[in-house]
N, C-alpha and C. Protein backbone atom coordinates (compact mmCIF):
# COMPACT_ATOMS: atom_id res chain seq x y z
N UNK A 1 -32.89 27.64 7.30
CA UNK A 1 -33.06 26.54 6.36
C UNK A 1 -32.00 25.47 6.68
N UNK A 2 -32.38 24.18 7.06
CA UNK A 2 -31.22 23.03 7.57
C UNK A 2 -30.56 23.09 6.04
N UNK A 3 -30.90 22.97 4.93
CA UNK A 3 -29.80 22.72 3.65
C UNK A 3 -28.86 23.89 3.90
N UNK A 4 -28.87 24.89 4.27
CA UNK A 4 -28.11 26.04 3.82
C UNK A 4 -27.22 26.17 5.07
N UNK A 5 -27.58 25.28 6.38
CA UNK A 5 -26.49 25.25 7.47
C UNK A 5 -25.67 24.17 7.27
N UNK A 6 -26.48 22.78 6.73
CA UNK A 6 -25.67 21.80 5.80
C UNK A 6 -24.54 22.32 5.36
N UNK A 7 -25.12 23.32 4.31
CA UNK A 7 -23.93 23.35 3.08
C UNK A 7 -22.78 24.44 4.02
N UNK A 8 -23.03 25.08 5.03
CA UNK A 8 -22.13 25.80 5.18
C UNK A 8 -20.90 25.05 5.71
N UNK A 9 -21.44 24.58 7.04
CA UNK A 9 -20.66 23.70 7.55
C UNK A 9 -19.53 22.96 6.51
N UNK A 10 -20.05 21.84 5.71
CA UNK A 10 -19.84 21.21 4.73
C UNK A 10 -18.10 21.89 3.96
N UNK A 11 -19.11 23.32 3.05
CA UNK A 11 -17.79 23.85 2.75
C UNK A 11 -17.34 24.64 3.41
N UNK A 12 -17.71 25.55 4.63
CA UNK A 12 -16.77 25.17 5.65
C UNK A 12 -15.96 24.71 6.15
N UNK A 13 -15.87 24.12 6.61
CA UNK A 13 -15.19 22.75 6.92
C UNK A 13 -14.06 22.50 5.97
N UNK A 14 -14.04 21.94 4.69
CA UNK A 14 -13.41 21.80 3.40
C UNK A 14 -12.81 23.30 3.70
N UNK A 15 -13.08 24.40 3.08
CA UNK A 15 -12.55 25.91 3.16
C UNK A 15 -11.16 25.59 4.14
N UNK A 16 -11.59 25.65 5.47
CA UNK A 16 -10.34 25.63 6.67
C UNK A 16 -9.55 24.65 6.26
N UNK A 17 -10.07 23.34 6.30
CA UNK A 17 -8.89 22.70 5.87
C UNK A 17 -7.97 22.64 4.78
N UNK A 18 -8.36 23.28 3.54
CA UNK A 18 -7.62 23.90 2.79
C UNK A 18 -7.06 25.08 3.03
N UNK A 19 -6.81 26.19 3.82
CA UNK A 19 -6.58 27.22 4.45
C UNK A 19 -5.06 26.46 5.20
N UNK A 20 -5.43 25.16 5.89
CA UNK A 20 -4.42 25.33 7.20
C UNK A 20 -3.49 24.11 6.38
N UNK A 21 -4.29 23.74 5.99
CA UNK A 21 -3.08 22.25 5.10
C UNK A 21 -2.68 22.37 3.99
N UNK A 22 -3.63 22.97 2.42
CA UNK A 22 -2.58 23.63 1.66
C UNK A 22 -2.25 24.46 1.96
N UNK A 23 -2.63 25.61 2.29
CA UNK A 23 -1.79 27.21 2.05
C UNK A 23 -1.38 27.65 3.26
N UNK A 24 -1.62 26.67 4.20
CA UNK A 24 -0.59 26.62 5.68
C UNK A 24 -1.19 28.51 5.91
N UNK A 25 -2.26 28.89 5.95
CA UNK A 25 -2.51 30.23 6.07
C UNK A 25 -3.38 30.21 7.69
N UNK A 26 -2.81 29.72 8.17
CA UNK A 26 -3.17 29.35 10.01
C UNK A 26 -3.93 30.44 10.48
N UNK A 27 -3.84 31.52 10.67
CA UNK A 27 -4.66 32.68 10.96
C UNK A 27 -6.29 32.74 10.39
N UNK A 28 -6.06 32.37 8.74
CA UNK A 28 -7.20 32.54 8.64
C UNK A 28 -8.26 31.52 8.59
N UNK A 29 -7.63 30.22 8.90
CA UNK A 29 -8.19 28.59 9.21
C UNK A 29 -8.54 28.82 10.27
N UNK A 30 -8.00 29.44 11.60
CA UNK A 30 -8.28 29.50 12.89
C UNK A 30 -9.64 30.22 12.77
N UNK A 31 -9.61 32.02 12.09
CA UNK A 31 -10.87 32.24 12.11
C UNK A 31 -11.90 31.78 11.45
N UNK A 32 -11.72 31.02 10.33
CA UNK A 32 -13.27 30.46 9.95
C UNK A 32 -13.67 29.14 10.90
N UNK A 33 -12.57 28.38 11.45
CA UNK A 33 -13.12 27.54 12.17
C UNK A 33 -13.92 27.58 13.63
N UNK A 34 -13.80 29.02 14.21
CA UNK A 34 -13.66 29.55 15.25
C UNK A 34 -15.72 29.90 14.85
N UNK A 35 -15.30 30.56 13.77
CA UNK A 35 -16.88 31.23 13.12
C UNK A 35 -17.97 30.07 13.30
N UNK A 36 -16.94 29.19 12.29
CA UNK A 36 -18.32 28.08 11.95
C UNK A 36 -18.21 27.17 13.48
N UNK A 37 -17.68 27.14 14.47
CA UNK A 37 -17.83 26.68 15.47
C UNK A 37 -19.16 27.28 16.51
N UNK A 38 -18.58 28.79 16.33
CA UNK A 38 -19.93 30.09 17.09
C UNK A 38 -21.55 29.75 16.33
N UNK A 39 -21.39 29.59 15.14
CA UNK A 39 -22.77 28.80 14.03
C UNK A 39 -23.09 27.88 14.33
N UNK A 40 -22.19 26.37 14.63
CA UNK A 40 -22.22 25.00 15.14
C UNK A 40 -22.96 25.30 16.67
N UNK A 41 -22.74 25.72 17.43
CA UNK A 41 -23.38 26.26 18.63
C UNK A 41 -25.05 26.55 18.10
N UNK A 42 -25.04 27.61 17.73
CA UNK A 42 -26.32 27.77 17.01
C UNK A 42 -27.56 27.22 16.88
N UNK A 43 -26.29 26.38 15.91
CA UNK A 43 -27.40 25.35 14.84
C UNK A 43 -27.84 24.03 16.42
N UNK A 44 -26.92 23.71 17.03
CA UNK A 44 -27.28 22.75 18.03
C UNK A 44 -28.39 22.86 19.05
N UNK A 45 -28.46 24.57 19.20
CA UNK A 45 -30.02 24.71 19.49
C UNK A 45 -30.92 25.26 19.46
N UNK A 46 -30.88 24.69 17.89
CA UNK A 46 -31.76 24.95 17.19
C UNK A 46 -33.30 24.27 17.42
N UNK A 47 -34.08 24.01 17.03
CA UNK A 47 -35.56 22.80 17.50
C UNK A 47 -35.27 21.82 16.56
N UNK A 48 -35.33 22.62 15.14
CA UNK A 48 -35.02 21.48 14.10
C UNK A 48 -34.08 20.74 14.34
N UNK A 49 -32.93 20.78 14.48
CA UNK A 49 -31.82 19.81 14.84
C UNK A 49 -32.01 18.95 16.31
N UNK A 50 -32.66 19.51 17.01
CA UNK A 50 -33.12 18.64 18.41
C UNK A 50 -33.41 17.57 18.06
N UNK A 51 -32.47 16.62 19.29
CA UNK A 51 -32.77 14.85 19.05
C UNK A 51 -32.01 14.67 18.20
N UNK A 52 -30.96 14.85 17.21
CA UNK A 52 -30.27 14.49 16.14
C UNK A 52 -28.76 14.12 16.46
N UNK A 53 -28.13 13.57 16.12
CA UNK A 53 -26.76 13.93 16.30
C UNK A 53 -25.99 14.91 16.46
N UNK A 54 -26.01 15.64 16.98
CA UNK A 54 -24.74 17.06 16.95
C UNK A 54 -23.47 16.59 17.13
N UNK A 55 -23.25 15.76 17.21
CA UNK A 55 -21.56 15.67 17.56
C UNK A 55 -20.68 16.39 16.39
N UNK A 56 -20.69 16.20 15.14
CA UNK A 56 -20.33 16.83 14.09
C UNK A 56 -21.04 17.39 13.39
N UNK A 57 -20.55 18.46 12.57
CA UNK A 57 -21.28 18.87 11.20
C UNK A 57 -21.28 17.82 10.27
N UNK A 58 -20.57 16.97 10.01
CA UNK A 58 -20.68 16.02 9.17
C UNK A 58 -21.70 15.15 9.47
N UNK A 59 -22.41 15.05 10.48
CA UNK A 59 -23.48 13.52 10.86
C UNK A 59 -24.55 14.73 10.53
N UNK A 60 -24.77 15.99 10.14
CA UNK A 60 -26.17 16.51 9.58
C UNK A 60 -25.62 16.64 8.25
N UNK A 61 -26.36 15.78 7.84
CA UNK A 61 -26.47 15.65 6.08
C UNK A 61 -27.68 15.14 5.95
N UNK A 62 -27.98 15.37 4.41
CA UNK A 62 -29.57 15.33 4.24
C UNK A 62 -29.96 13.98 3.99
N UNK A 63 -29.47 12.86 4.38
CA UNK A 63 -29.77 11.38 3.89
C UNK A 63 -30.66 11.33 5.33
N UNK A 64 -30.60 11.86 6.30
CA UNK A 64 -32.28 11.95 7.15
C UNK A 64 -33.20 12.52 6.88
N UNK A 65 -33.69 13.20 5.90
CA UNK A 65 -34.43 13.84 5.37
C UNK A 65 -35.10 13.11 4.50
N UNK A 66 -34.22 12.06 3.36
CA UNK A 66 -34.77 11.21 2.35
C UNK A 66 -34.99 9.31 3.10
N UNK A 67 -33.88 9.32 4.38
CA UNK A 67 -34.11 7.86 4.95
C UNK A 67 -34.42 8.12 6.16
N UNK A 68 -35.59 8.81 7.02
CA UNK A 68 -35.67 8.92 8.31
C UNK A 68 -35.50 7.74 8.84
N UNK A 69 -35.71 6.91 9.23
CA UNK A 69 -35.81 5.15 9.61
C UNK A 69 -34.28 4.74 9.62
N UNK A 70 -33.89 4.86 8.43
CA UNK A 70 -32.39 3.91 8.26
C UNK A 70 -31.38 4.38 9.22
N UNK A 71 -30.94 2.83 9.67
CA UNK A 71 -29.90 2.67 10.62
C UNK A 71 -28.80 3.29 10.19
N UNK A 72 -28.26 2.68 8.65
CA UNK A 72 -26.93 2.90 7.71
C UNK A 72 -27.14 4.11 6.62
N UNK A 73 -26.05 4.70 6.47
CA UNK A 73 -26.46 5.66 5.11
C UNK A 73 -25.45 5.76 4.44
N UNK A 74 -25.44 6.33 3.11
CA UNK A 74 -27.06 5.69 2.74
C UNK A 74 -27.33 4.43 2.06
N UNK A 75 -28.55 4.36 1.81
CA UNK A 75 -29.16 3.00 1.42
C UNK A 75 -30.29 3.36 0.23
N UNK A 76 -29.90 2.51 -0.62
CA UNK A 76 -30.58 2.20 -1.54
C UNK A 76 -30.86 0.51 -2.10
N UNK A 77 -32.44 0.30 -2.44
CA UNK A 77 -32.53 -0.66 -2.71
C UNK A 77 -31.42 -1.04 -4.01
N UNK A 78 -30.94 -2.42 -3.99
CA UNK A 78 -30.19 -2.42 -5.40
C UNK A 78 -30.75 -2.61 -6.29
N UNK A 79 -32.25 -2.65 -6.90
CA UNK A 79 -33.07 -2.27 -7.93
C UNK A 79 -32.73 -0.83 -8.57
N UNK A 80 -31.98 -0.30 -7.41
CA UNK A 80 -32.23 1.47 -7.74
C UNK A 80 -30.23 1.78 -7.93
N UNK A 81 -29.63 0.58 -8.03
CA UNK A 81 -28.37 0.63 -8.02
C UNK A 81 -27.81 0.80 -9.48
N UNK A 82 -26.41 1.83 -9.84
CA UNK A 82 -26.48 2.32 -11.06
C UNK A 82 -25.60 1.10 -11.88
N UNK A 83 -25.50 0.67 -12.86
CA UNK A 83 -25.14 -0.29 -12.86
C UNK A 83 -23.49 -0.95 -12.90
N UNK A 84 -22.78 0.39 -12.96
CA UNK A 84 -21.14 0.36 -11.96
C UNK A 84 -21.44 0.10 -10.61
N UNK A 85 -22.39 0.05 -10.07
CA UNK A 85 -22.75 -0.66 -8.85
C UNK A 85 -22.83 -1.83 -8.47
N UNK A 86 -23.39 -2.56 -9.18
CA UNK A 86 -23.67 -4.15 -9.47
C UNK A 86 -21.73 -4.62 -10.08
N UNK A 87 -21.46 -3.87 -10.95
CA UNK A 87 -20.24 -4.17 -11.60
C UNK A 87 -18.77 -4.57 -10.04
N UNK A 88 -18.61 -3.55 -9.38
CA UNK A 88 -18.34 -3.02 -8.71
C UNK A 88 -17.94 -4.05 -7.21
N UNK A 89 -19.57 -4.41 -6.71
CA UNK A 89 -19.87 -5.37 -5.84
C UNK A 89 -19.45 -6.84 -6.56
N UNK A 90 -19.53 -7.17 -8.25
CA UNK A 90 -19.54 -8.53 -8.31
C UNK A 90 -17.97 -8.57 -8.63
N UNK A 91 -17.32 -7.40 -8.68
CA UNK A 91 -15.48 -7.74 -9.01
C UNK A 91 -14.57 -7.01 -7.42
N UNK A 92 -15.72 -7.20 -6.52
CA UNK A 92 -14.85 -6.97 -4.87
C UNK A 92 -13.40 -7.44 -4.98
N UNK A 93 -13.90 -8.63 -4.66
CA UNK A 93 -12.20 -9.82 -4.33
C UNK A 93 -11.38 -9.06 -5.58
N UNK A 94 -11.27 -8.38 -6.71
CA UNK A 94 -10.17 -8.22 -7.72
C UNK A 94 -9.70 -7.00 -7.04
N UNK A 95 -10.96 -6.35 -7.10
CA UNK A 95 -10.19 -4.76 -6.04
C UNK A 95 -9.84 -4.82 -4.75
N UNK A 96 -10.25 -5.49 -4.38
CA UNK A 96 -9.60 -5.88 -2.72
C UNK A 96 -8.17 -6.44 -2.86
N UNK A 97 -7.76 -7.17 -3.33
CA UNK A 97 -6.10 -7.82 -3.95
C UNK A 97 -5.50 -7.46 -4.37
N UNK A 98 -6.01 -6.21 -5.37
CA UNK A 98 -5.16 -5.35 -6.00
C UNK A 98 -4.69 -4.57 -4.82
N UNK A 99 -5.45 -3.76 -4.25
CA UNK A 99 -5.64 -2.77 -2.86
C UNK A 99 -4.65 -3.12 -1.71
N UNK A 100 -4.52 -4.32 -1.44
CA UNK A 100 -3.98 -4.83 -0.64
C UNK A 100 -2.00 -5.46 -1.21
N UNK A 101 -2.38 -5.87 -2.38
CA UNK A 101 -0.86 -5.55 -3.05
C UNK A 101 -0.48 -4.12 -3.11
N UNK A 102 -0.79 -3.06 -3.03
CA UNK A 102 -0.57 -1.47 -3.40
C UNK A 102 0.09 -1.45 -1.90
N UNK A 103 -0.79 -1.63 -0.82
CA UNK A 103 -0.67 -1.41 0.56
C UNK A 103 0.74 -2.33 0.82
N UNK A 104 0.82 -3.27 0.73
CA UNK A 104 2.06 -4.43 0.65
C UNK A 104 3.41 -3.36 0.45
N UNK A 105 3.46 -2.93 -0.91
CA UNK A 105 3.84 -2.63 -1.59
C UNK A 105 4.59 -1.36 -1.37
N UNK A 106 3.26 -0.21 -0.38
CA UNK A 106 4.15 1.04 0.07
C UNK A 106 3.32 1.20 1.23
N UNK A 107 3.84 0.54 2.25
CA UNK A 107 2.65 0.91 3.67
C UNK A 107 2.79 1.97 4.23
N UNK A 108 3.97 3.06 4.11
CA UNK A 108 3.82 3.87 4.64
C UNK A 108 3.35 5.04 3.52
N UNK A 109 3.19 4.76 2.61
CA UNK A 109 2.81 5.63 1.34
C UNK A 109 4.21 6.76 0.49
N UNK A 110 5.42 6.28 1.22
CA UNK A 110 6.53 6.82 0.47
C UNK A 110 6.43 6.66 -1.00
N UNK A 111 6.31 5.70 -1.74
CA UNK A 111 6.33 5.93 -3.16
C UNK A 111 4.95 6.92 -3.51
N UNK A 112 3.54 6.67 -2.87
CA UNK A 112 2.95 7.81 -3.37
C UNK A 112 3.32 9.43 -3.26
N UNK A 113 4.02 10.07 -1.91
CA UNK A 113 4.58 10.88 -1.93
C UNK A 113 5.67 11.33 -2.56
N UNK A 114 6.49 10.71 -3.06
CA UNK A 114 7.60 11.15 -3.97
C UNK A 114 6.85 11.13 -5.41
N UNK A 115 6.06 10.30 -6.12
CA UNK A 115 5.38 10.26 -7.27
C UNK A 115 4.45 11.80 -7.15
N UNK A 116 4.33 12.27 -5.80
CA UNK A 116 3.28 13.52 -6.17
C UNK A 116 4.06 14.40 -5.93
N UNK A 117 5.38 14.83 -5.65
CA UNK A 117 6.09 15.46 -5.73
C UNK A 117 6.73 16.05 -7.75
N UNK A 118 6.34 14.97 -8.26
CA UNK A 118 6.26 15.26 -9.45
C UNK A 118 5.65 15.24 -10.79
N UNK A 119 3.83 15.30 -9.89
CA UNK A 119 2.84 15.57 -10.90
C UNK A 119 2.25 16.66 -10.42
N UNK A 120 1.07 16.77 -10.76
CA UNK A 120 0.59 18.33 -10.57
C UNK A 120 -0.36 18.22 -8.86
N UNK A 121 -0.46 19.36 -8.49
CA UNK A 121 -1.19 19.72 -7.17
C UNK A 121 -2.61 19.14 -7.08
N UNK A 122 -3.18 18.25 -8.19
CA UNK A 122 -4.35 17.66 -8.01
C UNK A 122 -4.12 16.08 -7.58
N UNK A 123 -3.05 15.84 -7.38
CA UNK A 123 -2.57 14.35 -7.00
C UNK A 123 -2.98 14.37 -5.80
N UNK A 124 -3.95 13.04 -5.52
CA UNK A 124 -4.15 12.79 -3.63
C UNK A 124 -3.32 12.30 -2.97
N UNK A 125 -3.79 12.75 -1.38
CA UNK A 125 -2.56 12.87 -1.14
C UNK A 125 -2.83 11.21 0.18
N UNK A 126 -1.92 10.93 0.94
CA UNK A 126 -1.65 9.70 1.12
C UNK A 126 -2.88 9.21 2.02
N UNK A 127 -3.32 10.40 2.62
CA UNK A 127 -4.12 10.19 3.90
C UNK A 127 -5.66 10.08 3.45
N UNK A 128 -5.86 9.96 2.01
CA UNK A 128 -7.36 10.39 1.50
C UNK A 128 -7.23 9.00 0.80
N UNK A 129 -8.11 8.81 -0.06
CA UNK A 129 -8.44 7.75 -0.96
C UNK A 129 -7.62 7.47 -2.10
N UNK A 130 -6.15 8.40 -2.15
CA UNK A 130 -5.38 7.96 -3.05
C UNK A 130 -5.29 6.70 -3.65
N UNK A 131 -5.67 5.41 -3.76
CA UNK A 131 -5.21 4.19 -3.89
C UNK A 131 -6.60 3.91 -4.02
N UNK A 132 -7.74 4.84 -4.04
CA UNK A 132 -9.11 4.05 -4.70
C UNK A 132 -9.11 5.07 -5.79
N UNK A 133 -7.93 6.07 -6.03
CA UNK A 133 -8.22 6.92 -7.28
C UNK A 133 -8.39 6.08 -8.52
N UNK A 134 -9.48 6.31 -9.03
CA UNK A 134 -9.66 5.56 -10.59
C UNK A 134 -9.43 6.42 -11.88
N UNK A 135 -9.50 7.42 -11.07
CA UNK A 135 -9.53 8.70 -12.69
C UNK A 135 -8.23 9.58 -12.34
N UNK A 136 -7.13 9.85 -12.55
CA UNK A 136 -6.49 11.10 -11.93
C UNK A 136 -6.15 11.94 -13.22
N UNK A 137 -7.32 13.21 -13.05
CA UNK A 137 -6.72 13.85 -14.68
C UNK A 137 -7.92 14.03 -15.10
């Protein structure tokens, strides 16, 4: 079933890297990545996946399944856009300035790292979308 090699990969993937970057548990990041690599093999020749991207597990996701055609993914008409969507796109330039004062501000992300040094283990961390967090909590 392509959903169920999807999803492995997927949290897979997620799994190890929480293995080797939080809990620094290297042994056992090595073997699931090693696993889902022997699977990645697999799945690449497979028929269903023939002609597709294999370069990553991440480029098989199911937005070819619902947009065979589309160049970009994904895509939705903006008729079908939720309406923090529309919100979102028409206040760009405010979040872009803000974004870019933050970046100004700590380019190497030292103040976010010392600030997560003293909140809880759900704080992102510098290299992820920290600075598009809207909710933390």
């Amino acid at each position: 079933c392509p959903w169920r090699w999807r999803n492995l990969f997927l949290i897979g993937s997620e799994l190890g890297h929480h293995l080797a970057v939080k809990l620094r548990d290297f042994p056992r990041a090595l073997n699931l990545f090693r696993r889902l690599s022997a699977n990645w093999e697999q799945v690449r020749r497979s028929p269903y996946f023939a002609g597709q991207d294999t370069r990553s597990p991440v480029l098989l996701n199911q937005n070819r399944d619902f947009f065979p055609r589309a160049l970009h993914w994904p895509i939705w008409p903006r008729s079908a856009w939720p309406s923090f969507g529309h919100f979102l796109e028409a206040h760009y330039t405010t979040f872009k300035e803000s974004l870019q004062g933050l970046l100004a501000a700590d380019p190497s992300g030292e103040l976010f790292r010392l600030a997560s040094i003293h909140q809880s283990e759900m704080t992102p961390r510098h290299d992820d979308w920290s600075r598009m967090n809207l909710v933390n909590s």
